[in-house]
C-alpha atoms as a PDB file:
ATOM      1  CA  UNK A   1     164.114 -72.970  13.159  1.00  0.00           C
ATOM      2  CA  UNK A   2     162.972 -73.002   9.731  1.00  0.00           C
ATOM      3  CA  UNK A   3     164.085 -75.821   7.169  1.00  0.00           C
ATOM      4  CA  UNK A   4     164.562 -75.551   3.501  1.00  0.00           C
ATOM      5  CA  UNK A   5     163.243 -78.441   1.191  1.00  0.00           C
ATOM      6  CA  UNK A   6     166.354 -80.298   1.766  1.00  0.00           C
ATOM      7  CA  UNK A   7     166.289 -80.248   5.928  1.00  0.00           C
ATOM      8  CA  UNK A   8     169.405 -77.808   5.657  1.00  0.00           C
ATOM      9  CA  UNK A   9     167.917 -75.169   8.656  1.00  0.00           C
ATOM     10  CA  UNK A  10     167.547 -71.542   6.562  1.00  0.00           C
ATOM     11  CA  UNK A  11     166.699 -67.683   8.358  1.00  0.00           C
ATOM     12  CA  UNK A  12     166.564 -64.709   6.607  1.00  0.00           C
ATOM     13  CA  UNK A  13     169.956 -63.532   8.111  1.00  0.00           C
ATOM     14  CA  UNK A  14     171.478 -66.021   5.776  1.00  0.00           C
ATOM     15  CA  UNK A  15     170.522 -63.868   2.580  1.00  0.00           C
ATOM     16  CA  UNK A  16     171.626 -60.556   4.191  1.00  0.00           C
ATOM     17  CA  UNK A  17     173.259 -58.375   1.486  1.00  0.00           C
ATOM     18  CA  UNK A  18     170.874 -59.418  -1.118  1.00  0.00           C
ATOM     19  CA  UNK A  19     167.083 -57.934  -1.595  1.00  0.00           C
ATOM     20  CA  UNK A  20     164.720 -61.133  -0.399  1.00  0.00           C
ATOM     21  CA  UNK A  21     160.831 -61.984  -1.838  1.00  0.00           C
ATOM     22  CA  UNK A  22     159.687 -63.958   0.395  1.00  0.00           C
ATOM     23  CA  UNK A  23     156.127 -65.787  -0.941  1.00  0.00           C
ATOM     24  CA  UNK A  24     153.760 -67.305   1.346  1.00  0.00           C
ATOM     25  CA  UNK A  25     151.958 -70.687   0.300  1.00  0.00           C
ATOM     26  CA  UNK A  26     149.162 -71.727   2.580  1.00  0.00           C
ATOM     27  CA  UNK A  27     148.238 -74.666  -0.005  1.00  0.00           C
ATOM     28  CA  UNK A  28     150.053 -76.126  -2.659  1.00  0.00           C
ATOM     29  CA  UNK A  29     148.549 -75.502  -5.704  1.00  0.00           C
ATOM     30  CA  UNK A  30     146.357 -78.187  -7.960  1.00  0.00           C
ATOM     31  CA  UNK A  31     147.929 -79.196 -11.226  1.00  0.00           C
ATOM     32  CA  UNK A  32     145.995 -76.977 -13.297  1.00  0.00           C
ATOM     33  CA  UNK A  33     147.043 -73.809 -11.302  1.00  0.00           C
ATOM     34  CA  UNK A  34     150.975 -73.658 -11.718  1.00  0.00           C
ATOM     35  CA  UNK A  35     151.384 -70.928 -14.619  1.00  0.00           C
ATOM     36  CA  UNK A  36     153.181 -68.509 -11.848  1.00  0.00           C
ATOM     37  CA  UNK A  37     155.665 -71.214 -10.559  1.00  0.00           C
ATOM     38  CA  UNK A  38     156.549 -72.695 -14.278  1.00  0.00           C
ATOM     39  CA  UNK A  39     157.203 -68.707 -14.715  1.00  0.00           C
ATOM     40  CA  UNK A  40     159.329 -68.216 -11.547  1.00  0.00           C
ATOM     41  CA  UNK A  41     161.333 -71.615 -12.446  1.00  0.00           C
ATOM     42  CA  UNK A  42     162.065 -70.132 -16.053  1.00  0.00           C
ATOM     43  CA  UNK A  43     162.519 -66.470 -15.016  1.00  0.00           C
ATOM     44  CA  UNK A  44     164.836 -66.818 -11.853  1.00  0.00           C
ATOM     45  CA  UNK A  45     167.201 -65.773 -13.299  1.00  0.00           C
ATOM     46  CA  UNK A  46     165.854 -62.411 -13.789  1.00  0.00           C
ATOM     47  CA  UNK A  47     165.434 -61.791 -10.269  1.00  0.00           C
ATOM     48  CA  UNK A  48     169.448 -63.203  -9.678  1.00  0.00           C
ATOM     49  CA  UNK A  49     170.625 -60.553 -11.761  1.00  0.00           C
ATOM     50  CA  UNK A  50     169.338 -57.895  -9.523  1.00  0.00           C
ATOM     51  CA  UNK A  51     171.053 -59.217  -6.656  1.00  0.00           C
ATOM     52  CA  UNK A  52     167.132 -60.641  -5.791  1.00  0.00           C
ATOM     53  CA  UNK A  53     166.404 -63.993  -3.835  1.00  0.00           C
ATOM     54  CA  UNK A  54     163.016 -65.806  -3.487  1.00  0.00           C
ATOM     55  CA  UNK A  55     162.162 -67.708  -0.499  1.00  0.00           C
ATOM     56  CA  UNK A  56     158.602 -69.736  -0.261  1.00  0.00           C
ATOM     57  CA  UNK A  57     157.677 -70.326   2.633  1.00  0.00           C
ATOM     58  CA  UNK A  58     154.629 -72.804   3.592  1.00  0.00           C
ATOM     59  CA  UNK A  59     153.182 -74.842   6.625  1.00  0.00           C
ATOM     60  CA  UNK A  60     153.669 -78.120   5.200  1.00  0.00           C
ATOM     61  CA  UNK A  61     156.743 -80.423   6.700  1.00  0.00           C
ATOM     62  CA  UNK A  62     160.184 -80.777   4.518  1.00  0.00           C
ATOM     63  CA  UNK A  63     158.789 -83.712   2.538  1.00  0.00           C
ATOM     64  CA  UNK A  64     155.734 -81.946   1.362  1.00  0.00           C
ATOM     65  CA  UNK A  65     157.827 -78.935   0.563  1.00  0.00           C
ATOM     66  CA  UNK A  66     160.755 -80.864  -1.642  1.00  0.00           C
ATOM     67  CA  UNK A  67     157.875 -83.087  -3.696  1.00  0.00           C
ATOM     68  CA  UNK A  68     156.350 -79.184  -4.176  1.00  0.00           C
ATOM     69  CA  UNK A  69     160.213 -78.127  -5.215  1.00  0.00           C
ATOM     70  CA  UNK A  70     160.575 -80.976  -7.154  1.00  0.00           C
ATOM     71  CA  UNK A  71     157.123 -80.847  -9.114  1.00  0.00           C
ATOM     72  CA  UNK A  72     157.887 -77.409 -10.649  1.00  0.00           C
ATOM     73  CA  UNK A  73     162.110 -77.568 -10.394  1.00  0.00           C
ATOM     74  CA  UNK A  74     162.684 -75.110  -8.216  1.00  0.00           C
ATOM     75  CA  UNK A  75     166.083 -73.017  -7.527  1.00  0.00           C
ATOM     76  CA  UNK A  76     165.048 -71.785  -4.919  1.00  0.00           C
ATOM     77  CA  UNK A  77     164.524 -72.125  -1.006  1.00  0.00           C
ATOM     78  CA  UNK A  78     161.131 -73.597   0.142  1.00  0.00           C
ATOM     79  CA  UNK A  79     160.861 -73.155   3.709  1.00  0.00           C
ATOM     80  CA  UNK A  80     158.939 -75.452   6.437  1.00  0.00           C
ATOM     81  CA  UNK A  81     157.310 -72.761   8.829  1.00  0.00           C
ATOM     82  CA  UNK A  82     154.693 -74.812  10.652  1.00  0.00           C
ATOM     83  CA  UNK A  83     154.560 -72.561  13.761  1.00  0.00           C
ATOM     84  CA  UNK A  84     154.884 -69.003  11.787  1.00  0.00           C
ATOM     85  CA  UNK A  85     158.178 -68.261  13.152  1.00  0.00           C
ATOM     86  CA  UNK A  86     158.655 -66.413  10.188  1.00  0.00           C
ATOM     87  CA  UNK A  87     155.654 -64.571   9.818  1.00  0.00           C
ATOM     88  CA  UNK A  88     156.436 -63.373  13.588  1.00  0.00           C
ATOM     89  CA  UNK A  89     159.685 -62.146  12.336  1.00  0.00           C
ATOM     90  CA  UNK A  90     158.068 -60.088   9.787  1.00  0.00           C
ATOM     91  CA  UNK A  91     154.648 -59.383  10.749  1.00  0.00           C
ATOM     92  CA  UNK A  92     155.757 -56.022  12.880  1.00  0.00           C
ATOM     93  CA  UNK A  93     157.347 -54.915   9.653  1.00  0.00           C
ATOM     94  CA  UNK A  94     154.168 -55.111   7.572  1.00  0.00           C
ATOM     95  CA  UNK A  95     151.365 -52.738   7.068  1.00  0.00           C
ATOM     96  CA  UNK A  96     148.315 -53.630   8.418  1.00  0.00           C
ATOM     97  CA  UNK A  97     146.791 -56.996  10.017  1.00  0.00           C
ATOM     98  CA  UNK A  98     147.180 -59.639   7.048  1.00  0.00           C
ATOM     99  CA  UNK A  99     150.022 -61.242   5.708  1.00  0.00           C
ATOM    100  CA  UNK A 100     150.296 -60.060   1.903  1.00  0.00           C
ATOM    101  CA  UNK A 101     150.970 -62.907  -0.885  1.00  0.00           C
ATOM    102  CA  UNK A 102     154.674 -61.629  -1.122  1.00  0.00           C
ATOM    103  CA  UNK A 103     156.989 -58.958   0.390  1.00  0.00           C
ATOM    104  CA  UNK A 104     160.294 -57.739  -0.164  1.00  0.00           C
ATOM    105  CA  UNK A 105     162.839 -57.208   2.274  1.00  0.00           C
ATOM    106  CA  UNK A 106     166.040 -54.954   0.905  1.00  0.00           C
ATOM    107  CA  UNK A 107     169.534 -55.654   1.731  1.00  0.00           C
ATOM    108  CA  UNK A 108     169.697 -53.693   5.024  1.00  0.00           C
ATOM    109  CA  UNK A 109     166.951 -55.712   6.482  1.00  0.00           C
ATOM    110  CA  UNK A 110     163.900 -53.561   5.953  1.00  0.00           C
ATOM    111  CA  UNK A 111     160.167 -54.750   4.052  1.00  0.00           C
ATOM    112  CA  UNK A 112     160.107 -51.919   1.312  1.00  0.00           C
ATOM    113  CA  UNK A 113     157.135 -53.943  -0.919  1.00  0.00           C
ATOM    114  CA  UNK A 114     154.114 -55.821  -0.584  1.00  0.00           C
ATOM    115  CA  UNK A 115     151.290 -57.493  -2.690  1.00  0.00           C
ATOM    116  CA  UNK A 116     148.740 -55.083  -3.119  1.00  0.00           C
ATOM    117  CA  UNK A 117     146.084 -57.887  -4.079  1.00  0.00           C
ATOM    118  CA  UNK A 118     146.573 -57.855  -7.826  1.00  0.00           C
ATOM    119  CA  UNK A 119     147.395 -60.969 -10.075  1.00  0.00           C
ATOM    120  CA  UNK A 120     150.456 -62.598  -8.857  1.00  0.00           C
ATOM    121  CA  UNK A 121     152.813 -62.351 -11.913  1.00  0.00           C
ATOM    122  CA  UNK A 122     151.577 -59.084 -12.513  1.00  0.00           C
ATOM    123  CA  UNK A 123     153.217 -58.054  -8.968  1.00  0.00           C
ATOM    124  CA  UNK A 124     156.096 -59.431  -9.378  1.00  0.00           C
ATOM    125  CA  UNK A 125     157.048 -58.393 -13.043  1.00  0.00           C
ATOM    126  CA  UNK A 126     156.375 -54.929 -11.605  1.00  0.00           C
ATOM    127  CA  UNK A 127     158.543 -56.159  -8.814  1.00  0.00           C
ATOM    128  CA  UNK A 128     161.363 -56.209 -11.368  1.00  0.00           C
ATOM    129  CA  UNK A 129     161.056 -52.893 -12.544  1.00  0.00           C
ATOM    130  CA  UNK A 130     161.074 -51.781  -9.195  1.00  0.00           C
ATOM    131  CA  UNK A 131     164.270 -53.368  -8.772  1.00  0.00           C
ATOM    132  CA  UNK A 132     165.866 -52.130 -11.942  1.00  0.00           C
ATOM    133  CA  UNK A 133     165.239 -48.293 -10.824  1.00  0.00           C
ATOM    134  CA  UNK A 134     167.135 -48.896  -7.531  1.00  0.00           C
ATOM    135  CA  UNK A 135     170.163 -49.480  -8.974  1.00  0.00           C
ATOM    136  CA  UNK A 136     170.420 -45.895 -11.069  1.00  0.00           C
ATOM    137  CA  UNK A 137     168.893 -43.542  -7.930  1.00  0.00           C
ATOM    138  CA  UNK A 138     171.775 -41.333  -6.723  1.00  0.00           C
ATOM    139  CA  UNK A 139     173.945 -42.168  -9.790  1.00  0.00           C
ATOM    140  CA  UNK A 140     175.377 -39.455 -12.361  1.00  0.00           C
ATOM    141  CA  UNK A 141     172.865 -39.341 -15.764  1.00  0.00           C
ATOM    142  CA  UNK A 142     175.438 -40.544 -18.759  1.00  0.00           C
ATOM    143  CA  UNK A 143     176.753 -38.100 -20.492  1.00  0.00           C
ATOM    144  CA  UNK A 144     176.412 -38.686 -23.950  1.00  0.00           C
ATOM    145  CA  UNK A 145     175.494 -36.547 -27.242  1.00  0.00           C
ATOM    146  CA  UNK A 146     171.492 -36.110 -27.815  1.00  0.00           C
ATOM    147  CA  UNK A 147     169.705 -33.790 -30.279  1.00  0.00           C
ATOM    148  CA  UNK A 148     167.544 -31.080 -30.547  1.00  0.00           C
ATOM    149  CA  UNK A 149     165.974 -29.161 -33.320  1.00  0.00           C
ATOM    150  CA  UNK A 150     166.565 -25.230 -33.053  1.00  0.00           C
ATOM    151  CA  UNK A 151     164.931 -23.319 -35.727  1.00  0.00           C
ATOM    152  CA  UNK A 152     164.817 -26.375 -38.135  1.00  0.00           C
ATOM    153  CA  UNK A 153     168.389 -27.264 -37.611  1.00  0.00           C
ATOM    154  CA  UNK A 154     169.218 -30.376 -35.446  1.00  0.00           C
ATOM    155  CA  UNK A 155     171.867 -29.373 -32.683  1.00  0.00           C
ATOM    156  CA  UNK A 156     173.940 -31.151 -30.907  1.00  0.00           C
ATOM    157  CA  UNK A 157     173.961 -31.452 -26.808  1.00  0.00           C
ATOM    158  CA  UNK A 158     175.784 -33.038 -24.387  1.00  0.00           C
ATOM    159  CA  UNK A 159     173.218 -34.923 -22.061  1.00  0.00           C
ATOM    160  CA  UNK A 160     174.892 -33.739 -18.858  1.00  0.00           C
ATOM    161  CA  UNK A 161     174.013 -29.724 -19.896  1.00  0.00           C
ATOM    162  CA  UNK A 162     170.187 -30.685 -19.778  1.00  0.00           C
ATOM    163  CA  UNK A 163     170.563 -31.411 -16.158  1.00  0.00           C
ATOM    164  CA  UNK A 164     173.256 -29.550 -14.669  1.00  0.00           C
ATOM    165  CA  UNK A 165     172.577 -26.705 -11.882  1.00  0.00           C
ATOM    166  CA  UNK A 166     169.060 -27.475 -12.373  1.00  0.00           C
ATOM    167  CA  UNK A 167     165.905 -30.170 -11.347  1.00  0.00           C
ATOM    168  CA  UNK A 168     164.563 -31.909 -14.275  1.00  0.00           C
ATOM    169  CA  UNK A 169     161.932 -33.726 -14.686  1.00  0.00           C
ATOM    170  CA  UNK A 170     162.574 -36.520 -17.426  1.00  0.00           C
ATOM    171  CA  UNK A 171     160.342 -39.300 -19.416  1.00  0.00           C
ATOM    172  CA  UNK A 172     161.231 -41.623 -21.610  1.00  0.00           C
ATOM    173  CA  UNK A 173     158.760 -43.075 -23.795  1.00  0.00           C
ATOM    174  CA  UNK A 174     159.140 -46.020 -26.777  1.00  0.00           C
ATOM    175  CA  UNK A 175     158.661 -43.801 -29.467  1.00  0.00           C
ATOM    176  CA  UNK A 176     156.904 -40.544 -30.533  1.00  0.00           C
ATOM    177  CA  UNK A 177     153.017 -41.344 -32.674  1.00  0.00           C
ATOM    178  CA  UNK A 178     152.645 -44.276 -31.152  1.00  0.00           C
ATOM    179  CA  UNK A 179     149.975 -44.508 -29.695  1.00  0.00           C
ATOM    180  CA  UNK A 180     149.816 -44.570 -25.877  1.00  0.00           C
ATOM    181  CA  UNK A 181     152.883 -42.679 -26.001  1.00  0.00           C
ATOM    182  CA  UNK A 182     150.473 -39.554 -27.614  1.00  0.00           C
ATOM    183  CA  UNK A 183     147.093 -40.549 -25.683  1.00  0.00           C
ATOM    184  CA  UNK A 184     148.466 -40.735 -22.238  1.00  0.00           C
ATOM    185  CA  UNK A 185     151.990 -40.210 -21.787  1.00  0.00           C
ATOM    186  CA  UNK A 186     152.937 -36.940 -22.983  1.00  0.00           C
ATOM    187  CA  UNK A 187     149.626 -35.399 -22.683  1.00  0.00           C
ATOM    188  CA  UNK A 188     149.687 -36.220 -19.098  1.00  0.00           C
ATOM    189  CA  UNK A 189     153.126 -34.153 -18.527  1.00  0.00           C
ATOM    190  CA  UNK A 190     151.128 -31.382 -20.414  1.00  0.00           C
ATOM    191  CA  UNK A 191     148.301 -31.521 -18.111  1.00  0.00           C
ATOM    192  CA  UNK A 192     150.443 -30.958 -14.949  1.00  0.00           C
ATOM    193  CA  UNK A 193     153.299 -29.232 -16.058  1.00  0.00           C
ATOM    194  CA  UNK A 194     152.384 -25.964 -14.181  1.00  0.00           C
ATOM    195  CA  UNK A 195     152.224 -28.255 -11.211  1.00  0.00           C
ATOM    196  CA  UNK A 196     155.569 -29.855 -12.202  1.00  0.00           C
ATOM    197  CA  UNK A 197     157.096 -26.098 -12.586  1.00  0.00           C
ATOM    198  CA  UNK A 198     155.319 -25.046  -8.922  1.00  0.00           C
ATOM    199  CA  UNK A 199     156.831 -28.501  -7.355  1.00  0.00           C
ATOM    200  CA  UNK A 200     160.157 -27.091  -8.518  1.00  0.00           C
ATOM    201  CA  UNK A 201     160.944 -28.545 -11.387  1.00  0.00           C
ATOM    202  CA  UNK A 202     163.196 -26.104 -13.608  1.00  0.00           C
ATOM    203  CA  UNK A 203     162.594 -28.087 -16.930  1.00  0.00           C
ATOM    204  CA  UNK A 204     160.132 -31.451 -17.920  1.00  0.00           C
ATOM    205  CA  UNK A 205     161.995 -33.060 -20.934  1.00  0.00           C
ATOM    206  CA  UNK A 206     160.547 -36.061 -23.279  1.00  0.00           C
ATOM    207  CA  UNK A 207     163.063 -38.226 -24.606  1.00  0.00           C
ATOM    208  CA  UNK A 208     162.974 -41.241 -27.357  1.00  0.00           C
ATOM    209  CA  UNK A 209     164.977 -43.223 -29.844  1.00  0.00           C
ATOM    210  CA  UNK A 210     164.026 -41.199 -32.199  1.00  0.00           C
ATOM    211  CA  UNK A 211     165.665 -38.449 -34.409  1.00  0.00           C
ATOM    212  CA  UNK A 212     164.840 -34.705 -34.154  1.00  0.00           C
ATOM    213  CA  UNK A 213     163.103 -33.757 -36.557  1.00  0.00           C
ATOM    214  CA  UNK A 214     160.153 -36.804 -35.729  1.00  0.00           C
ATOM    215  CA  UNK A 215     160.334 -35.422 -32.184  1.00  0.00           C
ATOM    216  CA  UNK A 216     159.880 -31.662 -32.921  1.00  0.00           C
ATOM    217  CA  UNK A 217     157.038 -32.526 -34.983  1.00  0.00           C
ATOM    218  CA  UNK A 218     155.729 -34.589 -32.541  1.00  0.00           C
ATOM    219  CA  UNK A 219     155.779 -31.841 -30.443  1.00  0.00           C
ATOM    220  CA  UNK A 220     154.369 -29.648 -32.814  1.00  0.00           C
ATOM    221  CA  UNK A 221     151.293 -32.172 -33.162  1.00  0.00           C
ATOM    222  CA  UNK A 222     151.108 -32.453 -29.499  1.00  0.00           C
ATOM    223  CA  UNK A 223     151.132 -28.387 -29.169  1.00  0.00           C
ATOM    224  CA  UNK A 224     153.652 -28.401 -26.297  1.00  0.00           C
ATOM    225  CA  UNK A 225     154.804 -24.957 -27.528  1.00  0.00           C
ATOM    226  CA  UNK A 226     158.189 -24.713 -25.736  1.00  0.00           C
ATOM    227  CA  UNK A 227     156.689 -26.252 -22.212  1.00  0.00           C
ATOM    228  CA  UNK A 228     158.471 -29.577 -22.983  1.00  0.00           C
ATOM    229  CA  UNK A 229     161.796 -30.057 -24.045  1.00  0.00           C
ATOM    230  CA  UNK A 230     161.684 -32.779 -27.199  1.00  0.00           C
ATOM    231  CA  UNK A 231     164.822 -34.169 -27.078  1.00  0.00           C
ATOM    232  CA  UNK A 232     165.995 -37.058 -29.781  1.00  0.00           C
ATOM    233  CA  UNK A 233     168.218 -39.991 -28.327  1.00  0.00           C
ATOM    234  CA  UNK A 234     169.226 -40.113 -32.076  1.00  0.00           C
ATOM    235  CA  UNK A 235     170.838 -43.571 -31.992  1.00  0.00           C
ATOM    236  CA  UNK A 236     170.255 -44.936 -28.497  1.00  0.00           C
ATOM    237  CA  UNK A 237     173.242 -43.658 -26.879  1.00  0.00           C
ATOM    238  CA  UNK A 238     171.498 -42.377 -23.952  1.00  0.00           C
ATOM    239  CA  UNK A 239     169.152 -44.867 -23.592  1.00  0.00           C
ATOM    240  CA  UNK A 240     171.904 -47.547 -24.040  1.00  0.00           C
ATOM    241  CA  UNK A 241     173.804 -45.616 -21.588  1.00  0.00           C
ATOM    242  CA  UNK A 242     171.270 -45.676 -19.015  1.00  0.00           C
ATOM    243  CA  UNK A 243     170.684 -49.738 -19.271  1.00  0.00           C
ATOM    244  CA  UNK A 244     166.714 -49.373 -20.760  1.00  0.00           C
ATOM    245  CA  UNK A 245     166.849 -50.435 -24.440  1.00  0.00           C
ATOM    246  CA  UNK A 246     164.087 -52.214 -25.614  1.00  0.00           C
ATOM    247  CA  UNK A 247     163.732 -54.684 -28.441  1.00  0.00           C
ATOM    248  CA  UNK A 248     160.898 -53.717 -30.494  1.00  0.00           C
ATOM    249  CA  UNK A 249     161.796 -55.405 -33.234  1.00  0.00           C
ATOM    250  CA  UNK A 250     158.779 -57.438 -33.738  1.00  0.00           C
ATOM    251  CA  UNK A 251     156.449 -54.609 -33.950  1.00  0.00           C
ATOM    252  CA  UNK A 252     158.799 -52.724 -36.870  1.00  0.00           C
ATOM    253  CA  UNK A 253     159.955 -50.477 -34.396  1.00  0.00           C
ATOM    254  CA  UNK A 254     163.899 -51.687 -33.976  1.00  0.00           C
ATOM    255  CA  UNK A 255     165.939 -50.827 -30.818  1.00  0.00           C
ATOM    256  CA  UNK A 256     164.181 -48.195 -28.706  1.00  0.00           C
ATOM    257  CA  UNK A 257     163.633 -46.868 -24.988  1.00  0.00           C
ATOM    258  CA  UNK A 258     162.040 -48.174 -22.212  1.00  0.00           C
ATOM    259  CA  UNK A 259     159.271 -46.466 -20.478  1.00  0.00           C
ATOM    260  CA  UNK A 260     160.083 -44.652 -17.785  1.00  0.00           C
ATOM    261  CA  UNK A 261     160.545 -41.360 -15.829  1.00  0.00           C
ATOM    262  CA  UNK A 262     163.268 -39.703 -13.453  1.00  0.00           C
ATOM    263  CA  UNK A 263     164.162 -36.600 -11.608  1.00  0.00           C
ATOM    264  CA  UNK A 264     167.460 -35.584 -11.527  1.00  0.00           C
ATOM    265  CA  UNK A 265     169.538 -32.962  -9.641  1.00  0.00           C
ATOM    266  CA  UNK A 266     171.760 -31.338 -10.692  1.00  0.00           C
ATOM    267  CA  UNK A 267     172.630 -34.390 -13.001  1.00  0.00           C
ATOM    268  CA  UNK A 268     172.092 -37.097 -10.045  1.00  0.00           C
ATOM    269  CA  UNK A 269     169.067 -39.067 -10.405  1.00  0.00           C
ATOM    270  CA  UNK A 270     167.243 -38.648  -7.358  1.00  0.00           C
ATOM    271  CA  UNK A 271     163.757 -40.913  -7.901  1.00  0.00           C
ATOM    272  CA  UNK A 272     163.771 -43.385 -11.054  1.00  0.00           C
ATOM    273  CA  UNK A 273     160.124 -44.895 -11.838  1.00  0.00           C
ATOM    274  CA  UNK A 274     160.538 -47.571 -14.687  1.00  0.00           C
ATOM    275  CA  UNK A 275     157.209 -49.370 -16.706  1.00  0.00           C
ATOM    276  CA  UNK A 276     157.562 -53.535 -16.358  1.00  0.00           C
ATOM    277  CA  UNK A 277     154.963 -53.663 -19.844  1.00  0.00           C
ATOM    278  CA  UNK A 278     154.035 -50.498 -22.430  1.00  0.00           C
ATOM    279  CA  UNK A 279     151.355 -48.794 -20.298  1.00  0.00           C
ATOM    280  CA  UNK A 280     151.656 -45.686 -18.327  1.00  0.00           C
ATOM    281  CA  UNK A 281     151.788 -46.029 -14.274  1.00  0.00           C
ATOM    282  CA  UNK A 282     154.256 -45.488 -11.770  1.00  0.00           C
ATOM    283  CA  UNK A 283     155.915 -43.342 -14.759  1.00  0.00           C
ATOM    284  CA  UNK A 284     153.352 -41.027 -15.221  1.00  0.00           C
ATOM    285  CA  UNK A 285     153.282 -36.844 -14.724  1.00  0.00           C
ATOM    286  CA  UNK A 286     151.404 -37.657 -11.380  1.00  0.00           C
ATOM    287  CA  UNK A 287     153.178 -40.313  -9.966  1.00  0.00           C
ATOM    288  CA  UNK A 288     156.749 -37.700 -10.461  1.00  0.00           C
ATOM    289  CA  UNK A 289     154.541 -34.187  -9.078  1.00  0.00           C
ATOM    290  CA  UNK A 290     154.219 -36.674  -5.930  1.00  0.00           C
ATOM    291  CA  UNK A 291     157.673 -37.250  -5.749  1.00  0.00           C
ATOM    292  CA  UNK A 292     158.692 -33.878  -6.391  1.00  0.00           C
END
């Protein structure tokens, strides 16, 4: 069986309940290469408080392993696997024939992630928006008052009457001008929203800590002409409400949103797609036809 740095004999059925990255090792790394381990020391934490362990697991014996734990102070489990036991465990899980850098293993049991070959850190700070959308899917959307402009007068809606009896197709996005916000984000829900509308989608709806009249114009700039809904989270209620405010403070910009996008029936989010850094991907128009 398995032993963690300190000899104490570890399986993955001790984490059950609790979603499990397990990292593979196959050589410790040199002194100059430890950026993604100081990073995993100092941001731990961050992956505790999504119900989120991390396992390492290597070939070396338990001494090797707790001078390795001890070198970057590690919270976490490093596990001696000298005869793959573990990677036999998981291996008919996986997709294809290689063992990827990292997976992750959700709290029924099942692998539902795995490197994809990019950067490390890059992987696993997406790994953490990954994890912060599981915990809204099949929840209620907050119902809270957001804004509208109608005819040059801002109005006042209840968040739950943009979604009920219906399936919406929502983005949020940091803030309307800026600038990949207008390059990429909305234009790309302009691009497919006939596909959006074919998929089923009864309304596409661009939200942002902004107020109304910014967003109309926005929209006027943008020449959505009443495709997309530009609706003004006015003081961050709704974005507050949902858990995604963003402190933009060093750029000017204050409190605002997340990125992100959602679809939501009939005011239950049904798929959740949240950005770990300000660019457009998983929360893009395409990614959310797929889903649709």
């Amino acid at each position: 069986m398995p032993t963690n740095q300190y000899g104490i004999p570890t399986t993955l059925a001790d984490n059950a309940g609790h979603h499990v990255v397990v990292l593979w090792l196959d050589r410790f790394p040199p002194p100059g290469d430890s950026e993604i381990w100081n990073w995993l020391r100092e941001d731990y934490t961050e992956f505790t408080a999504r119900n989120t362990k991390i396992i390492t697991v290597t070939r070396q014996n338990t001494t090797a392993n707790q001078q390795f734990s001890d070198r970057f102070e590690l919270f976490f489990d490093v596990l001696s696997d000298p005869d793959d036991q573990l990677i036999a465990e998981l291996k008919p899980k996986l997709s294809g024939t290689t063992i990827p850098e990292f997976c992750l293993i959700n709290p029924a049991g099942r692998v539902v992630k795995w490197s994809l070959g990019r950067p490390l850190k890059t992987e696993l700070e997406d790994l953490l928006s990954y994890l912060d959308s599981r915990h809204l899917i099949g929840d209620q959307v907050p119902d809270v008052n957001v804004f509208e402009l109608v005819e040059q007068v801002p109005q006042v809606i209840r968040s739950e009457t943009l979604f009920s009896s219906q399936q919406v197709v929502l983005f949020g996005v940091p803030g309307a001008y800026t600038p990949t916000c207008s390059a990429k984000h909305l234009p790309g829900f302009l691009d497919h929203y006939d596909d959006l509308r074919s998929r089923g989608a009864d309304s596409v709806i661009c939200i942002a800590v902004n107020d109304p009249f910014v967003m109309d114009a926005w929209g006027q700039a943008q020449e959505v002409k009443g495709r997309i809904r530009m609706v003004a989270d006015g003081d961050g209620s709704f974005t507050r409400a949902m858990g995604l405010t963003l402190d933009l403070g060093v750029f000017g910009l204050g409190k605002r949103s997340k990125r992100y996008a959602m679809i939501v029936d009939d005011g239950v989010i049904r798929h959740f797609n949240v950005e770990a850094g300000p660019f457009v991907g998983s929360s893009s128009a395409a990614d959310m036809l797929a889903l649709l």
